[in-house]
N, C-alpha and C. Protein backbone atom coordinates (compact mmCIF):
# COMPACT_ATOMS: atom_id res chain seq x y z
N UNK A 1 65.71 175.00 95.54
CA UNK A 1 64.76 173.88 95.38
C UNK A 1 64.02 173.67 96.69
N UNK A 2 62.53 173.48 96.55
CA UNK A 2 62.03 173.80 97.65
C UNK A 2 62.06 172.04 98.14
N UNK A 3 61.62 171.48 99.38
CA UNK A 3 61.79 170.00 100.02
C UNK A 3 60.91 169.67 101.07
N UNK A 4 60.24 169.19 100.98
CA UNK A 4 58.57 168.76 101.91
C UNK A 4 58.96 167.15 102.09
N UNK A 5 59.26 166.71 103.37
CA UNK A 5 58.83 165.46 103.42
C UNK A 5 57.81 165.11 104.34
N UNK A 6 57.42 163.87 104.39
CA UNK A 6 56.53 163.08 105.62
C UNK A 6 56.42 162.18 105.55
N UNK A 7 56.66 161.76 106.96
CA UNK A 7 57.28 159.70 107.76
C UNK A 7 55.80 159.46 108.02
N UNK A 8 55.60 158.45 108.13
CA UNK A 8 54.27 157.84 108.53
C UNK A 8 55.23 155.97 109.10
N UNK A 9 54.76 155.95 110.19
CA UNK A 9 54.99 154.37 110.97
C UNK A 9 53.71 154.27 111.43
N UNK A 10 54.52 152.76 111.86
CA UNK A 10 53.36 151.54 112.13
C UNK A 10 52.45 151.26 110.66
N UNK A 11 52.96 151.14 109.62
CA UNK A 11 52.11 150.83 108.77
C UNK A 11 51.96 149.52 108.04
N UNK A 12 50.60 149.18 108.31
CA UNK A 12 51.07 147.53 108.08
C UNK A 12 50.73 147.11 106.39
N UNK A 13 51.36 146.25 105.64
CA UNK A 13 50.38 146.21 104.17
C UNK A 13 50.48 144.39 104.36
N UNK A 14 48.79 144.21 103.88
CA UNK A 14 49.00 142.83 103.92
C UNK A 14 48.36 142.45 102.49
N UNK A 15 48.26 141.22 102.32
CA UNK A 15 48.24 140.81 101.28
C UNK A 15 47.20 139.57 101.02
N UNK A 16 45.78 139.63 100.71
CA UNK A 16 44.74 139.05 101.10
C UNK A 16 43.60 138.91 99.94
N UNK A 17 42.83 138.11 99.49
CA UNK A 17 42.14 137.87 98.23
C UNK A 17 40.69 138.24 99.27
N UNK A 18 39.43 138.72 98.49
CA UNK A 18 38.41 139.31 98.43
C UNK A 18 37.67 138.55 99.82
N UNK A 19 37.75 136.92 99.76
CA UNK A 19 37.41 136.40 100.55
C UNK A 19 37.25 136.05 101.69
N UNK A 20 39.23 136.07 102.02
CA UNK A 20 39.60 135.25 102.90
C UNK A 20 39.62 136.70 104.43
N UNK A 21 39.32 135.83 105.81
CA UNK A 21 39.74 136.54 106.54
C UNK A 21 41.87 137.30 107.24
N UNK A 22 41.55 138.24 107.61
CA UNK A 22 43.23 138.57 107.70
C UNK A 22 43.31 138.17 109.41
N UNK A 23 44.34 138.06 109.93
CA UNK A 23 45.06 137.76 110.63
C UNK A 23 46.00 138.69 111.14
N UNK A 24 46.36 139.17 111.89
CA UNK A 24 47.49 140.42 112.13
C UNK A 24 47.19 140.82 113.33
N UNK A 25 48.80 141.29 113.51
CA UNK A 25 49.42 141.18 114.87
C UNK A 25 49.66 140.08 116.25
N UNK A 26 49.85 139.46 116.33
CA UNK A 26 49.69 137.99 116.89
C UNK A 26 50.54 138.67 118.22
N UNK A 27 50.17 137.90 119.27
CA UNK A 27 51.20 138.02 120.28
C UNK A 27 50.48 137.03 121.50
N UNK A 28 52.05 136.31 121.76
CA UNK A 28 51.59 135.52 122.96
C UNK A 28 52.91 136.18 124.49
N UNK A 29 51.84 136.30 125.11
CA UNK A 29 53.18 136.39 126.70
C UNK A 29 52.81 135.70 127.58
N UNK A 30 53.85 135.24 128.23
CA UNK A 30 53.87 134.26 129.13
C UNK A 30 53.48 134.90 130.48
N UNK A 31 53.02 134.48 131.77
CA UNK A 31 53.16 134.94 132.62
C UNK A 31 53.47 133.51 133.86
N UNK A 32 53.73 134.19 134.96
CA UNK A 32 54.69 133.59 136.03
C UNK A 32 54.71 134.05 136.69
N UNK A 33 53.40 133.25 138.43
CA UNK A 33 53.85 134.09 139.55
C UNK A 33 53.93 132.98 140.44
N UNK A 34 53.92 133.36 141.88
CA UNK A 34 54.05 132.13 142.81
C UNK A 34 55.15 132.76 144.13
N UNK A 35 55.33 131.82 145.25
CA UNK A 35 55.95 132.11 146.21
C UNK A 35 57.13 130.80 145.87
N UNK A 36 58.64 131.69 146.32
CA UNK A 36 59.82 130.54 146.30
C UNK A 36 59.49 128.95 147.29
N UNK A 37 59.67 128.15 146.59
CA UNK A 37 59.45 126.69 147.28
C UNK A 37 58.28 126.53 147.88
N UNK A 38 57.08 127.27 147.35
CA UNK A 38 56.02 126.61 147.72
C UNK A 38 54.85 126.53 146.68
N UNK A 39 54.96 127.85 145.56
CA UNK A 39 53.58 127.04 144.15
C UNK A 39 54.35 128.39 143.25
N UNK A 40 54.45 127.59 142.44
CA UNK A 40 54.45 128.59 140.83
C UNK A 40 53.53 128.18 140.19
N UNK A 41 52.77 129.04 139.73
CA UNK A 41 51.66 129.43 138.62
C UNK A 41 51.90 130.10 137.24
N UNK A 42 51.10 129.81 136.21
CA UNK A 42 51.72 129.73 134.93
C UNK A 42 50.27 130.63 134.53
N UNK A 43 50.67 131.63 133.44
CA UNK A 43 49.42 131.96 132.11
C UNK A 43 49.65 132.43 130.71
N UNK A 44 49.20 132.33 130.02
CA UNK A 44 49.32 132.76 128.69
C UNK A 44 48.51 134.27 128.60
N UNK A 45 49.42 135.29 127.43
CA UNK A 45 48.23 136.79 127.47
C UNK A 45 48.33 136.29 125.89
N UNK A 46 47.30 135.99 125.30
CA UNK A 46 46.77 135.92 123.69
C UNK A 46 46.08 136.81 123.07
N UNK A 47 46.77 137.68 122.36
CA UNK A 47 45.78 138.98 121.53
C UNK A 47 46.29 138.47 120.20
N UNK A 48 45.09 138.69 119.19
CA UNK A 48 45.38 138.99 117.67
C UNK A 48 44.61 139.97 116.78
N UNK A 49 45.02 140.83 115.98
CA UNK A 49 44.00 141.98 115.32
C UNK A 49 43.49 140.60 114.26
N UNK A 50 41.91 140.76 114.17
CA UNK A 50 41.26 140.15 113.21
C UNK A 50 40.41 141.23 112.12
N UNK A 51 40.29 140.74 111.19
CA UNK A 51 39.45 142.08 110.31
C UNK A 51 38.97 140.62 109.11
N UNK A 52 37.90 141.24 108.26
CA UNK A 52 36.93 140.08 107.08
C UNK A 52 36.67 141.08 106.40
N UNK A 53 36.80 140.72 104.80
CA UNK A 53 36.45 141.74 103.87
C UNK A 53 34.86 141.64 104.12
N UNK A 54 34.06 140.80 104.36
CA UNK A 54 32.55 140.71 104.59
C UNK A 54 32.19 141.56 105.63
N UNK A 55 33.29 141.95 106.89
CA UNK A 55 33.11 142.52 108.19
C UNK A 55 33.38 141.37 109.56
N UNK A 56 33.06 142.36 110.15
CA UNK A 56 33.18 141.52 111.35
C UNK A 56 31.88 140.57 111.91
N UNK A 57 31.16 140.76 111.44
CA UNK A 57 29.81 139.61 111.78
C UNK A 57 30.14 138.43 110.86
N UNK A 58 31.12 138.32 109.94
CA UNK A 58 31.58 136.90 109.43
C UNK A 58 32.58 135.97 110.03
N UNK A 59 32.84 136.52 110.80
CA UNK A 59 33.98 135.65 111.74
C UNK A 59 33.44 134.54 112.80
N UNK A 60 33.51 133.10 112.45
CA UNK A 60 32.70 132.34 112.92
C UNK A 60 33.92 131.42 113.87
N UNK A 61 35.01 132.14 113.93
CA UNK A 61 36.01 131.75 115.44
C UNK A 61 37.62 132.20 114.87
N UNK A 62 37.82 132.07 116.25
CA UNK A 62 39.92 132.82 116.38
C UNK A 62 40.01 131.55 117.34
N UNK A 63 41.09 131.12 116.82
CA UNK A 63 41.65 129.98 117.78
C UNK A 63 43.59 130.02 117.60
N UNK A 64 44.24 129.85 119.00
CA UNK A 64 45.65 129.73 118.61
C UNK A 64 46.24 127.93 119.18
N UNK A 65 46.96 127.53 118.48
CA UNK A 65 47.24 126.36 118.84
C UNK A 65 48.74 125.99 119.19
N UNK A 66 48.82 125.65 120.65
CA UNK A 66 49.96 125.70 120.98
C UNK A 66 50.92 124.74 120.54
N UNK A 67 52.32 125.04 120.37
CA UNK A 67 53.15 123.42 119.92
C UNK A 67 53.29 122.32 121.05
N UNK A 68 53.95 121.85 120.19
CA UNK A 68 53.80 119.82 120.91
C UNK A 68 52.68 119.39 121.51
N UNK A 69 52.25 120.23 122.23
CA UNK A 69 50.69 119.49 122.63
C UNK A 69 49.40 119.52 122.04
N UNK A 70 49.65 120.89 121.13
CA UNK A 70 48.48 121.04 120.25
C UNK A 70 47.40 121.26 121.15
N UNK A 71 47.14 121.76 122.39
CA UNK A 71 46.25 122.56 123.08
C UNK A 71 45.73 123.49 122.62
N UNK A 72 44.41 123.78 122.08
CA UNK A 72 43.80 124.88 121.42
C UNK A 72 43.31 125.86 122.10
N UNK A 73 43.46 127.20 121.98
CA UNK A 73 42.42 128.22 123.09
C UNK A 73 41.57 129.05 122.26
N UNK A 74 40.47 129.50 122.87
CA UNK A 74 39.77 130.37 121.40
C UNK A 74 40.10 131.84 122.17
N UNK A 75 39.66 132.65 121.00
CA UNK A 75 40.24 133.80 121.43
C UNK A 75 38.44 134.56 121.02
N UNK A 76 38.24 135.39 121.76
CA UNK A 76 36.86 136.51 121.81
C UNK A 76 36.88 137.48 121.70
N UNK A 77 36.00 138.40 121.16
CA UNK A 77 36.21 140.16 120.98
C UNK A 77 34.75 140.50 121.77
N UNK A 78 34.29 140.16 122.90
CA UNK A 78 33.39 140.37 123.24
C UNK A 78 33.34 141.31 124.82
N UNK A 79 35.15 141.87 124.88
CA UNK A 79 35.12 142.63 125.62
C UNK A 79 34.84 142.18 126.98
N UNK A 80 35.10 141.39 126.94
CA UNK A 80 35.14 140.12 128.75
C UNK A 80 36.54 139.56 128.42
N UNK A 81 37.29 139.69 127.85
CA UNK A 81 38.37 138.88 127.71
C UNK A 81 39.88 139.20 127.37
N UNK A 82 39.84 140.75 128.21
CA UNK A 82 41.23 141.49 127.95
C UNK A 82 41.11 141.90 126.57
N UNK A 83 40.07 141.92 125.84
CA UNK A 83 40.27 142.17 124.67
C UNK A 83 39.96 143.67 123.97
N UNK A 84 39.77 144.48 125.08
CA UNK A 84 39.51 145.93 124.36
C UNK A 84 37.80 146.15 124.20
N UNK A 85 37.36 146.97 123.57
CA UNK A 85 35.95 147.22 123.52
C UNK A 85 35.16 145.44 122.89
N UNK A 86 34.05 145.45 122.40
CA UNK A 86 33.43 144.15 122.24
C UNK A 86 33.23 144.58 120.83
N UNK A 87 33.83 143.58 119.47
CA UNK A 87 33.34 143.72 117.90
C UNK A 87 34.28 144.98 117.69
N UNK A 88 35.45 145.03 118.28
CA UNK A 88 36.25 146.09 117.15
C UNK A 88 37.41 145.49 116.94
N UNK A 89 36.97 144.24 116.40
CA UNK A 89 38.49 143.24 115.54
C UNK A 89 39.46 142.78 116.40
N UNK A 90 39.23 142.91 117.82
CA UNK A 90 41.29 142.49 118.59
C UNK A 90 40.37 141.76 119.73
N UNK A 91 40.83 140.42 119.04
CA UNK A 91 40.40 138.95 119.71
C UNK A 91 41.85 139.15 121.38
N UNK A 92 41.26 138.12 121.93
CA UNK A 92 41.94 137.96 123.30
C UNK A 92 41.70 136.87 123.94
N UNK A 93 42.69 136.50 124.65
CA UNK A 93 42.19 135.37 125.65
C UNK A 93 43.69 135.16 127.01
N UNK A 94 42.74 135.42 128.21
CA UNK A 94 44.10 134.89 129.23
C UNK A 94 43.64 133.73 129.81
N UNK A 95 44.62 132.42 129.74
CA UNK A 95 44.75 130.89 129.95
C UNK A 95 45.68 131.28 131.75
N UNK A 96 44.99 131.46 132.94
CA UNK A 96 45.39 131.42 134.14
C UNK A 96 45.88 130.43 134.90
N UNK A 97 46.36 130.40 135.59
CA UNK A 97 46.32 129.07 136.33
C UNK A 97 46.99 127.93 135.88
N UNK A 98 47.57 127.61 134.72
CA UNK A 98 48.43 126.70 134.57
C UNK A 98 49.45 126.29 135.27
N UNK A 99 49.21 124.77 135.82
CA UNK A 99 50.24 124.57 136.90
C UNK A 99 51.94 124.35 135.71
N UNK A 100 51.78 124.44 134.64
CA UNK A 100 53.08 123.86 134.31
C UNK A 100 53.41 125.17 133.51
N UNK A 101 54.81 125.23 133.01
CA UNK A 101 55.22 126.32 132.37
C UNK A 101 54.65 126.46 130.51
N UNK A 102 54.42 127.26 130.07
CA UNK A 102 53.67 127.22 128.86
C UNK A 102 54.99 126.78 127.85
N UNK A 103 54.52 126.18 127.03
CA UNK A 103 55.45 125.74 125.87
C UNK A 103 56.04 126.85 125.11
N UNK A 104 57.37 126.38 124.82
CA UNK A 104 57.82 127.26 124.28
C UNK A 104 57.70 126.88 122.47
N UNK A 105 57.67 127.70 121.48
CA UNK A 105 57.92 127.14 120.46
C UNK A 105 56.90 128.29 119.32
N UNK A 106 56.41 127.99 118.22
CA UNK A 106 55.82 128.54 117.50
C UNK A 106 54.17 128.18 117.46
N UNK A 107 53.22 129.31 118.05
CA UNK A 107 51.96 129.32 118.61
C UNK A 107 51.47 129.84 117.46
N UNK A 108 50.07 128.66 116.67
CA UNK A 108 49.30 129.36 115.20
C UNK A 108 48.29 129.78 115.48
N UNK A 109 47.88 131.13 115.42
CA UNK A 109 46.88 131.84 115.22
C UNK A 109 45.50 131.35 113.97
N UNK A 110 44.74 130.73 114.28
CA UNK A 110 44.04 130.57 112.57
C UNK A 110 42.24 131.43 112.92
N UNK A 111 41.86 132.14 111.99
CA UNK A 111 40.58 132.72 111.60
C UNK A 111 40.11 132.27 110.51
N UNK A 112 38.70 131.67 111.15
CA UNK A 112 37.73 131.09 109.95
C UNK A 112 36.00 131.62 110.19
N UNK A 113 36.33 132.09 109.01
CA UNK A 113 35.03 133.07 108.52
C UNK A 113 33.71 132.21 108.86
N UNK A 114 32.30 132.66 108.16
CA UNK A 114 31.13 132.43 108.02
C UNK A 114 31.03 130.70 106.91
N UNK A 115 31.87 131.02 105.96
CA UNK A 115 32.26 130.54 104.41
C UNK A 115 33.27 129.55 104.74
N UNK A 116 33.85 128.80 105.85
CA UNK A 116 35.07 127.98 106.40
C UNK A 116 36.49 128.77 105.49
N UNK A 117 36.64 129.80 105.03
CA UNK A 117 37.65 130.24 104.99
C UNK A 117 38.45 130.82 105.83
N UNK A 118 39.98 130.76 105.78
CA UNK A 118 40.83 130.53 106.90
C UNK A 118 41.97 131.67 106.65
N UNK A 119 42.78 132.34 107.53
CA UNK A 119 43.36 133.04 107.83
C UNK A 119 44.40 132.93 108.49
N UNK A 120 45.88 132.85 108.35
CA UNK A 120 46.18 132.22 109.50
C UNK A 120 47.40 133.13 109.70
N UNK A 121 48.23 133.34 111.21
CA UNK A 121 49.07 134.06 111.62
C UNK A 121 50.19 133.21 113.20
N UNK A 122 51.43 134.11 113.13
CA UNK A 122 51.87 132.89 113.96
C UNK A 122 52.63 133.56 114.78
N UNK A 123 53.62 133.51 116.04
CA UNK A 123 53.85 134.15 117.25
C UNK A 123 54.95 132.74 117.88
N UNK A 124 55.96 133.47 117.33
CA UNK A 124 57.38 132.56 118.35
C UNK A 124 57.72 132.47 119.84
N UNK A 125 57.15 132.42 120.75
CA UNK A 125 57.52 132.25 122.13
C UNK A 125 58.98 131.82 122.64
N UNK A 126 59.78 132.87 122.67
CA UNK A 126 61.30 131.90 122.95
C UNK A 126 61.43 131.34 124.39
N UNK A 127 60.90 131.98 125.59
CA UNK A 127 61.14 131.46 126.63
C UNK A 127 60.38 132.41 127.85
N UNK A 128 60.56 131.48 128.98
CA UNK A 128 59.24 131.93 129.72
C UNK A 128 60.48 131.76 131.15
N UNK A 129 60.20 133.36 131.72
CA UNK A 129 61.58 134.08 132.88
C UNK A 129 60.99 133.31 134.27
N UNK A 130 61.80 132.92 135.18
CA UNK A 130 61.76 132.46 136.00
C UNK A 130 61.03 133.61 137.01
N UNK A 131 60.28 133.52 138.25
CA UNK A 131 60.33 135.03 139.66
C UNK A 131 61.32 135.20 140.21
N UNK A 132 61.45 136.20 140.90
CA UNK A 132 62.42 136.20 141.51
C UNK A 132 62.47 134.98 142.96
N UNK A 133 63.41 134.41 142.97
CA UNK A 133 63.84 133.54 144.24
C UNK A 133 64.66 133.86 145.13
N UNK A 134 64.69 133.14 146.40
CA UNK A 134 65.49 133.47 147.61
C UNK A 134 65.59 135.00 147.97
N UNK A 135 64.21 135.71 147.81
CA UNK A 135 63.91 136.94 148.83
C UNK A 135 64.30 136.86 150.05
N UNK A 136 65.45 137.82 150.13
CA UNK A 136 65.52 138.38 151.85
C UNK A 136 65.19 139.18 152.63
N UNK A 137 64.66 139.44 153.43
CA UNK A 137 65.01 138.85 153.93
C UNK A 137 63.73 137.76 153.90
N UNK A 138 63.61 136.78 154.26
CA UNK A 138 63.10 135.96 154.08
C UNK A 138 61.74 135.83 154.91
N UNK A 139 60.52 135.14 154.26
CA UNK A 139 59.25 135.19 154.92
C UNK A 139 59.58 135.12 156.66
N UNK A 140 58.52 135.92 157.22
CA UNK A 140 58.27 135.84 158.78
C UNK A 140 59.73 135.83 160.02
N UNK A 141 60.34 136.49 159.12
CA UNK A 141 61.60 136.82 159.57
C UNK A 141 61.52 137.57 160.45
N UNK A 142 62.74 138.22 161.48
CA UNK A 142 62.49 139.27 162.34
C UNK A 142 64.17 140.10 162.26
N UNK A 143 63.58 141.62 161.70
CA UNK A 143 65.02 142.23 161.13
C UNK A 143 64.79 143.56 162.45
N UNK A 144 66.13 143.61 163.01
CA UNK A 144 66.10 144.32 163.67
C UNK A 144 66.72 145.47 162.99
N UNK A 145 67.27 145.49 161.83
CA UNK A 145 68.21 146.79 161.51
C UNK A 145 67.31 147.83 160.92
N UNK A 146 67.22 149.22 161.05
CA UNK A 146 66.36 150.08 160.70
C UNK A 146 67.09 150.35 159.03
N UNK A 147 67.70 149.78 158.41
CA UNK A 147 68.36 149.71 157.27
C UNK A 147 68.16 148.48 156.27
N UNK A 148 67.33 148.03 156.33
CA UNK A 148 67.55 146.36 155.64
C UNK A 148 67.71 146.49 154.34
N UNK A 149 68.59 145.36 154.04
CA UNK A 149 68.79 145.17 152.15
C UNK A 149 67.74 144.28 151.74
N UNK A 150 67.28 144.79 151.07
CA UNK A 150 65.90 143.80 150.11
C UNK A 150 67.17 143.04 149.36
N UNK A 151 66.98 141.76 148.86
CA UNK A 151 67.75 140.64 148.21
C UNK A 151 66.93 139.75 147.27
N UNK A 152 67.03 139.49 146.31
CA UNK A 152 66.79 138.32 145.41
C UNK A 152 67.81 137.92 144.61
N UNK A 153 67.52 136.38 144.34
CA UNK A 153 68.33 136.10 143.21
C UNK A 153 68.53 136.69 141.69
N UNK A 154 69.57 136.83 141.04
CA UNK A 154 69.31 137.42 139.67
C UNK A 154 68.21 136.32 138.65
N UNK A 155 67.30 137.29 138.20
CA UNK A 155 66.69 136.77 137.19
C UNK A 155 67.25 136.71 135.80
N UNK A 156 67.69 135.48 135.32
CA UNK A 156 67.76 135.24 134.09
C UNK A 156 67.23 136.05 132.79
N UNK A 157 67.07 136.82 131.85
CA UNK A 157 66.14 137.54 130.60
C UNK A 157 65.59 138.84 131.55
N UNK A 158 65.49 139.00 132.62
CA UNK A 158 64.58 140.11 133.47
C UNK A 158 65.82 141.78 133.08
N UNK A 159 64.61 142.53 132.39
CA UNK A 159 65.14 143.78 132.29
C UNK A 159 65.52 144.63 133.61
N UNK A 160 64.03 144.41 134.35
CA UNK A 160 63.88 145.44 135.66
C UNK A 160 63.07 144.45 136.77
N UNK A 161 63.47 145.15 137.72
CA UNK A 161 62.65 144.16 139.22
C UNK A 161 62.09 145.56 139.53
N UNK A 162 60.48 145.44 140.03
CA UNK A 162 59.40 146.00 140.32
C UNK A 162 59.29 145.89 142.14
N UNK A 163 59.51 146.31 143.08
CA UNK A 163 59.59 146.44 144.19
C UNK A 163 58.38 146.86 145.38
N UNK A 164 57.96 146.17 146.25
CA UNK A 164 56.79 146.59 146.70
C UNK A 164 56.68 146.68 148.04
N UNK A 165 56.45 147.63 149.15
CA UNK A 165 56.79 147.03 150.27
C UNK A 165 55.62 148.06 150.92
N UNK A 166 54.68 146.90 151.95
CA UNK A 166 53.98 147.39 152.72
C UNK A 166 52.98 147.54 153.79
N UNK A 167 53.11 147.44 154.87
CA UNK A 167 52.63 147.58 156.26
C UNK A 167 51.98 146.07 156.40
N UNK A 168 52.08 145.04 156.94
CA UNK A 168 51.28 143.94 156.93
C UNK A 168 50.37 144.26 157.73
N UNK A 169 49.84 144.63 157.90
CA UNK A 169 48.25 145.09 158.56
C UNK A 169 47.22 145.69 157.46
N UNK A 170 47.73 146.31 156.29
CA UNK A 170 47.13 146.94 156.21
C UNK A 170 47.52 147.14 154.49
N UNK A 171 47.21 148.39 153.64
CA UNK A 171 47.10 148.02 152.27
C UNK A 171 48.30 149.88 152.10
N UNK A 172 48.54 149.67 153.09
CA UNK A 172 49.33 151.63 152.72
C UNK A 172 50.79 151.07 152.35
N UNK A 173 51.13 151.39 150.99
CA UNK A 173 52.67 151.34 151.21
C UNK A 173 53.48 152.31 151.19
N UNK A 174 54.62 151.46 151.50
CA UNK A 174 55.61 152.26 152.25
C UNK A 174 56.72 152.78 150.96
N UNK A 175 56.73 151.64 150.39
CA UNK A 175 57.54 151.88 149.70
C UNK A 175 57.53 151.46 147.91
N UNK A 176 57.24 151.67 146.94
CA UNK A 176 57.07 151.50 145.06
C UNK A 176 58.23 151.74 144.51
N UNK A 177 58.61 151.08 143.52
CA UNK A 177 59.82 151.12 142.88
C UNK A 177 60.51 150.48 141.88
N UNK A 178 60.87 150.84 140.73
CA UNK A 178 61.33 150.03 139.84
C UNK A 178 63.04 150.58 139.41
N UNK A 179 63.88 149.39 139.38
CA UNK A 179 65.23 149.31 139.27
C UNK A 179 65.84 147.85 138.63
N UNK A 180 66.52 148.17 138.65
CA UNK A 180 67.43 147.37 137.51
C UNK A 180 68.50 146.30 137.91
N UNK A 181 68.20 146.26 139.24
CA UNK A 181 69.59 145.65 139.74
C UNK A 181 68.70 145.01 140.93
N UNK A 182 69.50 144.08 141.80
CA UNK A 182 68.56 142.88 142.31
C UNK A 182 68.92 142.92 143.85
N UNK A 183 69.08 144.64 144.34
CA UNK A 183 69.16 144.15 145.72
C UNK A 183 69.05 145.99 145.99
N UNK A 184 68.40 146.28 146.92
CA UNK A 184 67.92 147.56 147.64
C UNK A 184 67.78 147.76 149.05
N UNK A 185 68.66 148.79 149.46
CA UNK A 185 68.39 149.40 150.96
C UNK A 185 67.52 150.34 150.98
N UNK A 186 67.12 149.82 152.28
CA UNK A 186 65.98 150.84 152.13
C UNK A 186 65.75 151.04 153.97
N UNK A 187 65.32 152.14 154.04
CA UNK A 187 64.99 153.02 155.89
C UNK A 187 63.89 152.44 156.25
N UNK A 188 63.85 151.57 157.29
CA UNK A 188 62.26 151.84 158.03
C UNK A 188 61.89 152.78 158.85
N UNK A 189 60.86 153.32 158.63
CA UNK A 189 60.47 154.74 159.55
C UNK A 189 59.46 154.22 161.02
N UNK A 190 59.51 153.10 160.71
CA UNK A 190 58.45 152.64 162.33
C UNK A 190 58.87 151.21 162.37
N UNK A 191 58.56 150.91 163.62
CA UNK A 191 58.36 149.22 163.96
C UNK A 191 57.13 149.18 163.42
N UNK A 192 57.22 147.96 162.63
CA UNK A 192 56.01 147.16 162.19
C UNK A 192 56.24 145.64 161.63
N UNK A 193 55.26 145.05 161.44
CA UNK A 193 55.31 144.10 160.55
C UNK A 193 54.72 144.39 159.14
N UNK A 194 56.13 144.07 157.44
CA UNK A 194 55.78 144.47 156.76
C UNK A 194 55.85 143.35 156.02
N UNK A 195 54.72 143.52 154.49
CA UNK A 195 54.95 142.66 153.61
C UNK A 195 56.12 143.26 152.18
N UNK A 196 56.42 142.36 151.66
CA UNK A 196 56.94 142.84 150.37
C UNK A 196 57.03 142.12 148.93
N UNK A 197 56.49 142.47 147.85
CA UNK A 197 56.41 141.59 146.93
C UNK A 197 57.41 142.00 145.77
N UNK A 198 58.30 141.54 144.87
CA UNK A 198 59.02 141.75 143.90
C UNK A 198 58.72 141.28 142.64
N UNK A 199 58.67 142.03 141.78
CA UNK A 199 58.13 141.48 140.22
C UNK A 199 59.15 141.53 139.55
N UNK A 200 59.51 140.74 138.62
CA UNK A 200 61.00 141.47 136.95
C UNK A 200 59.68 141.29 136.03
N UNK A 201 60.38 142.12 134.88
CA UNK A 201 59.88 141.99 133.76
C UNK A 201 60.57 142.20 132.63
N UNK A 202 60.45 141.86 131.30
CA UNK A 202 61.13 141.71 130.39
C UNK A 202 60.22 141.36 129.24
N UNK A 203 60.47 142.51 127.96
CA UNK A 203 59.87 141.67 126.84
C UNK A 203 59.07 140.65 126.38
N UNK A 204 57.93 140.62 126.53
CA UNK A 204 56.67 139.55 126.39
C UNK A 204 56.35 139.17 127.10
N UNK A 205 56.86 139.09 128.31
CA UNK A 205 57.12 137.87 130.26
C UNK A 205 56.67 139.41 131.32
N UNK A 206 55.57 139.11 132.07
CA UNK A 206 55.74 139.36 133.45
C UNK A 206 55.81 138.27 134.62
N UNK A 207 56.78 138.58 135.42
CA UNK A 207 56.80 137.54 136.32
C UNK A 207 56.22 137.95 138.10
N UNK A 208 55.76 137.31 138.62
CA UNK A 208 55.53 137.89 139.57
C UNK A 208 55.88 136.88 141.29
């Protein structure tokens, strides 16, 4: 007996009347950067695939609305807005600069056509990862050991810490790196003064 198969993924089926616009793929990530004890900064990354049985010149707005405060953001396909080329359906929007941490909770996606018909899609946010804190050695420090241990605190949800280290004068680094664990030796090959920045990341969250 002869046997032919074939897998096909990523396949989405939705379920939509002649009219109404669709909604699909939703995603919100948090972001988080800042220096320990002196400013954390907050943003939202908002993408959603939009599509209209009329097309895409019927789409008369994408908006997601955050919980408890009900803060609205619109979202654009006009290719200024993280959103991929301009008019090929995948709305976007990044909310920067938020001094406070973004809400956690269930964020609604809604699309309304030419015709006020509505579309709507939704995106659970469970929680938003702290940066890393208490870097050692610590700002404007002076390390005499040609060996130093890079140090941070453990990040809470953080898969991997992103590692950066390099020449404070200047933009050459010395050193790139991504690992899993929250503390690294590392050789200096000259006296200098250096900078170093550490990122984690994890599932929906970059932190910086």
């Amino acid at each position: 007996m002869d046997d032919a198969r074939s897998w096909h993924d990523g396949v989405t089926f939705l379920l939509y009347n002649e009219s109404q616009p669709v909604a699909s793929d939703p995603s919100v990530q948090s972001r988080h950067w800042g220096r320990d004890q002196e400013y954390d900064r907050y943003g939202l990354h908002l993408r959603l695939t939009v599509s209209d049985p009329q097309g895409p010149g019927n789409i008369a707005s994408v908006t997601v609305t955050a919980p408890v405060s009900g803060t609205v953001y619109s979202l654009y396909d006009d290719g200024q807005h993280s959103d991929n080329g301009a008019n090929d359906g995948y709305y976007g929007y990044d909310a920067w600069d938020l001094t406070e941490a973004p809400q956690t909770g269930n964020y609604v996606f809604t699309v309304t056509d030419a015709n006020a018909n509505t579309g709507t899609a939704s995106y659970m946010l469970d929680y938003v990862i702290d940066i890393p804190r208490n870097i050692q050695p610590a700002n404007n420090s002076l390390v005499i050991s040609a060996t130093p241990t890079l140090s941070w605190n453990e990040v809470s949800g953080a898969n991997d810490y992103y590692v950066l280290v390099h020449d404070g004068g200047s933009t050459d680094i010395c050193l790139e790196m991504v690992l899993p664990v929250h503390q690294l030796c590392i050789m200096m090959m000259h006296q200098a003064s250096h900078s170093r920045r550490v990122r984690c990341t994890t599932l929906g969250c970059m932190q910086f």
